[in-house]
Protein backbone atom coordinates (compact mmCIF):
# COMPACT_ATOMS: atom_id res chain seq x y z
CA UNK A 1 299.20 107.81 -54.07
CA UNK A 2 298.83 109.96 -56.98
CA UNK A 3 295.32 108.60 -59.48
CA UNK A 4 297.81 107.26 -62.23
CA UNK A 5 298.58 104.45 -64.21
CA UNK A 6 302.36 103.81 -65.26
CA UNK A 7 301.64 100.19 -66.69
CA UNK A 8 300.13 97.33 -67.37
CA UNK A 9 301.67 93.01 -67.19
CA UNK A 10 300.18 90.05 -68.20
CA UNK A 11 301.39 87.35 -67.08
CA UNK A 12 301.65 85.18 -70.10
CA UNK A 13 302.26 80.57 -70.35
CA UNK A 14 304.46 81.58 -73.51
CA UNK A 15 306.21 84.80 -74.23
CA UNK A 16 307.13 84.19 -78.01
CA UNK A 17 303.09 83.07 -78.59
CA UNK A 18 301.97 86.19 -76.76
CA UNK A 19 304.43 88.17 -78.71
CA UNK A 20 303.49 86.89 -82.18
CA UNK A 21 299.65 87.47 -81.15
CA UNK A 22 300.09 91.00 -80.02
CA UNK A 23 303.02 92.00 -83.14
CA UNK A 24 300.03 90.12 -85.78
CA UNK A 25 297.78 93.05 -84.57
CA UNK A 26 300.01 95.61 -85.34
CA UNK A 27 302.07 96.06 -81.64
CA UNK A 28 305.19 97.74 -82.12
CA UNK A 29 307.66 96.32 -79.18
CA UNK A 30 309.93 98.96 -77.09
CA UNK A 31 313.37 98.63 -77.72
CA UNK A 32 313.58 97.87 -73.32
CA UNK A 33 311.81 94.32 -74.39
CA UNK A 34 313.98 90.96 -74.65
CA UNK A 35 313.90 87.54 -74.14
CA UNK A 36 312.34 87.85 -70.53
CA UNK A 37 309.69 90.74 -71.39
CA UNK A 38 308.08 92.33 -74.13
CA UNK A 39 307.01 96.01 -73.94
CA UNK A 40 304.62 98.05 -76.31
CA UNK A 41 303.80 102.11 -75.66
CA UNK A 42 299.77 102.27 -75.33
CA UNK A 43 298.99 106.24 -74.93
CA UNK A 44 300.84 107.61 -72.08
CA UNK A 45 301.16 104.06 -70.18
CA UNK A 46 303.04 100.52 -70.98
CA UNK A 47 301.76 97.10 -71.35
CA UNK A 48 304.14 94.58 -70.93
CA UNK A 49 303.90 91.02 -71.17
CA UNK A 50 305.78 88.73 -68.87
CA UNK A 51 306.28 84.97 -67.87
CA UNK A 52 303.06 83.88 -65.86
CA UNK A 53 305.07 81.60 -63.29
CA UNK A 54 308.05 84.84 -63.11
CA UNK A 55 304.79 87.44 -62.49
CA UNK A 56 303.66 85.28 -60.20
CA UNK A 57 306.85 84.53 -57.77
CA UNK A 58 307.58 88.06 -58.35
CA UNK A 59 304.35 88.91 -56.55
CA UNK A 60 304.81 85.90 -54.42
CA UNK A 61 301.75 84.23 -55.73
CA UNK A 62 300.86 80.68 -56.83
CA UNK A 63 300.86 81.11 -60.90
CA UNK A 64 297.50 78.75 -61.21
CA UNK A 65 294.10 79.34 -61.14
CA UNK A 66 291.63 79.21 -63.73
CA UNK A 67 287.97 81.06 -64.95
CA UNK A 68 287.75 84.94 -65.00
CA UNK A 69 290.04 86.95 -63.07
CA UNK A 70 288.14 89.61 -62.62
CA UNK A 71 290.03 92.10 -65.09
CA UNK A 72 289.04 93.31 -68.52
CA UNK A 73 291.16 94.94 -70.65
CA UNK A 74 289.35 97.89 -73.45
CA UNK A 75 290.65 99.31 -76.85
CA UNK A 76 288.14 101.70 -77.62
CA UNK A 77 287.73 102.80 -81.07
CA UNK A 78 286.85 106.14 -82.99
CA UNK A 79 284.17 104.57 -85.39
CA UNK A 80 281.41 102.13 -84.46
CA UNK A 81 282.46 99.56 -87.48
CA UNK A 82 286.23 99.50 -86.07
CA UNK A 83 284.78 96.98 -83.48
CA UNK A 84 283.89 94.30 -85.79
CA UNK A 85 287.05 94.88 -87.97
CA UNK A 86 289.11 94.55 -84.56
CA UNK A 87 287.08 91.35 -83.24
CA UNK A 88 287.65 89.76 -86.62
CA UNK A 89 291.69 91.17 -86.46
CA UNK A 90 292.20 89.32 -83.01
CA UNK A 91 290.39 86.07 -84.29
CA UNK A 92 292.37 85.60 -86.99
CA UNK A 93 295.79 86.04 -85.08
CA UNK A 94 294.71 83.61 -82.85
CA UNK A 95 292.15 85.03 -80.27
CA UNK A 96 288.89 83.84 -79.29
CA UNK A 97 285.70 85.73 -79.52
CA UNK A 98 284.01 85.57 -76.35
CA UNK A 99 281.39 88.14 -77.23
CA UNK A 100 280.39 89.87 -80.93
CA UNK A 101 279.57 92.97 -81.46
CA UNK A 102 276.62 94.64 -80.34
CA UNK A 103 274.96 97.68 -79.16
CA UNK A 104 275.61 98.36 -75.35
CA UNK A 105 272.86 99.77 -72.78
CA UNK A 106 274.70 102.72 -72.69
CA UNK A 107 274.32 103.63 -76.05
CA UNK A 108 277.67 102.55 -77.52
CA UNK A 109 278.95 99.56 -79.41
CA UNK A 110 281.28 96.34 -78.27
CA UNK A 111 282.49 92.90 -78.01
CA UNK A 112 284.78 90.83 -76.27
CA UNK A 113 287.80 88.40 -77.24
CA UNK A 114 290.18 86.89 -75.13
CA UNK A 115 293.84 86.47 -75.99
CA UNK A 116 295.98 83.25 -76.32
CA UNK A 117 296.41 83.06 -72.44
CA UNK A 118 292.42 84.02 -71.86
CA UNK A 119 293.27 87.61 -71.11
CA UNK A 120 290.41 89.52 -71.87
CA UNK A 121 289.47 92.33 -73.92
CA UNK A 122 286.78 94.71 -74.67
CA UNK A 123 286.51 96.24 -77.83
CA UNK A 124 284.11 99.58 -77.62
CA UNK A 125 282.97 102.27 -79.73
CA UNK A 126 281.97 104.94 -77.58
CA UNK A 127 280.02 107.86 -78.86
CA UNK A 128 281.05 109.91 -75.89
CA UNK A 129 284.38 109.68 -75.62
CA UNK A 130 287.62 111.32 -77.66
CA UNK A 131 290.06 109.44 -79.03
CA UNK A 132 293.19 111.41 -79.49
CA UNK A 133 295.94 111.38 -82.01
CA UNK A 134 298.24 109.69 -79.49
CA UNK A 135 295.44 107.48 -78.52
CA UNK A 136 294.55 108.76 -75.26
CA UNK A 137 291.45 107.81 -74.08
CA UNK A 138 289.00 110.79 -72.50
CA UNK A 139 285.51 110.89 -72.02
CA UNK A 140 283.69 114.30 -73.57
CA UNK A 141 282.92 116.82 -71.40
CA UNK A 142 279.23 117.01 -70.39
């Protein structure tokens, strides 16, 4: 198996909801979306949101299940005050702020929210990492 990632689903309880959360940020849909799947270009990989109960008999899984699943999403940012402006951004379309701001142990800068369906996500400002124009994520050489 080649180290790659091609894309990333959520499984989401309402499509439309997870739409309108993810569109209020500023997520641009792919035209391949429609009424079963939405998908957004993130760097050189896809996220894709998808029906919970579909992901789940797709993957022949039970769709239930509750508390942290073990996964956290990041959006790192180039400047350390982006984090607060992007914690505030995702409360207001309808997130919820698990963690504020603060400065990390490893010298950085972040905070948590969770989407509409709980998914979470890390918002970091890391001062050793580059941020390209297309959004890629690297760390700086050492």
């Amino acid at each position: 198996m080649e180290q790659r990632l091609s894309l990333i689903t959520l499984g989401v309880a309402d499509l439309g909801r997870a739409r309108g959360f993810y569109e209020t940020l500023g997520w641009r849909t792919l035209p391949q979306s429609n009424d079963s799947v939405a998908f957004y270009q993130c760097g050189g990989i896809v996220f894709a949101l998808f029906g919970r109960n579909a992901l789940a008999e797709d993957a022949n899984l039970a769709p239930h299940g509750e508390g942290f699943s073990g996964i956290a999403l990041a959006h790192n940012v180039r400047e350390k005050d982006e984090v607060d402006a992007l914690l505030a951004e995702a409360e207001a379309a309808g997130g919820k702020i698990l963690k504020r701001g603060c400065d990390a142990f490893w010298g950085g800068y972040t905070g948590y929210f969770a989407d509409p369906d709980g998914h979470v996500w890390e918002v970091a400002w890391n001062p050793g990492a580059i941020i390209g124009a297309d959004g890629s994520f690297r760390f700086a050489e050492r």
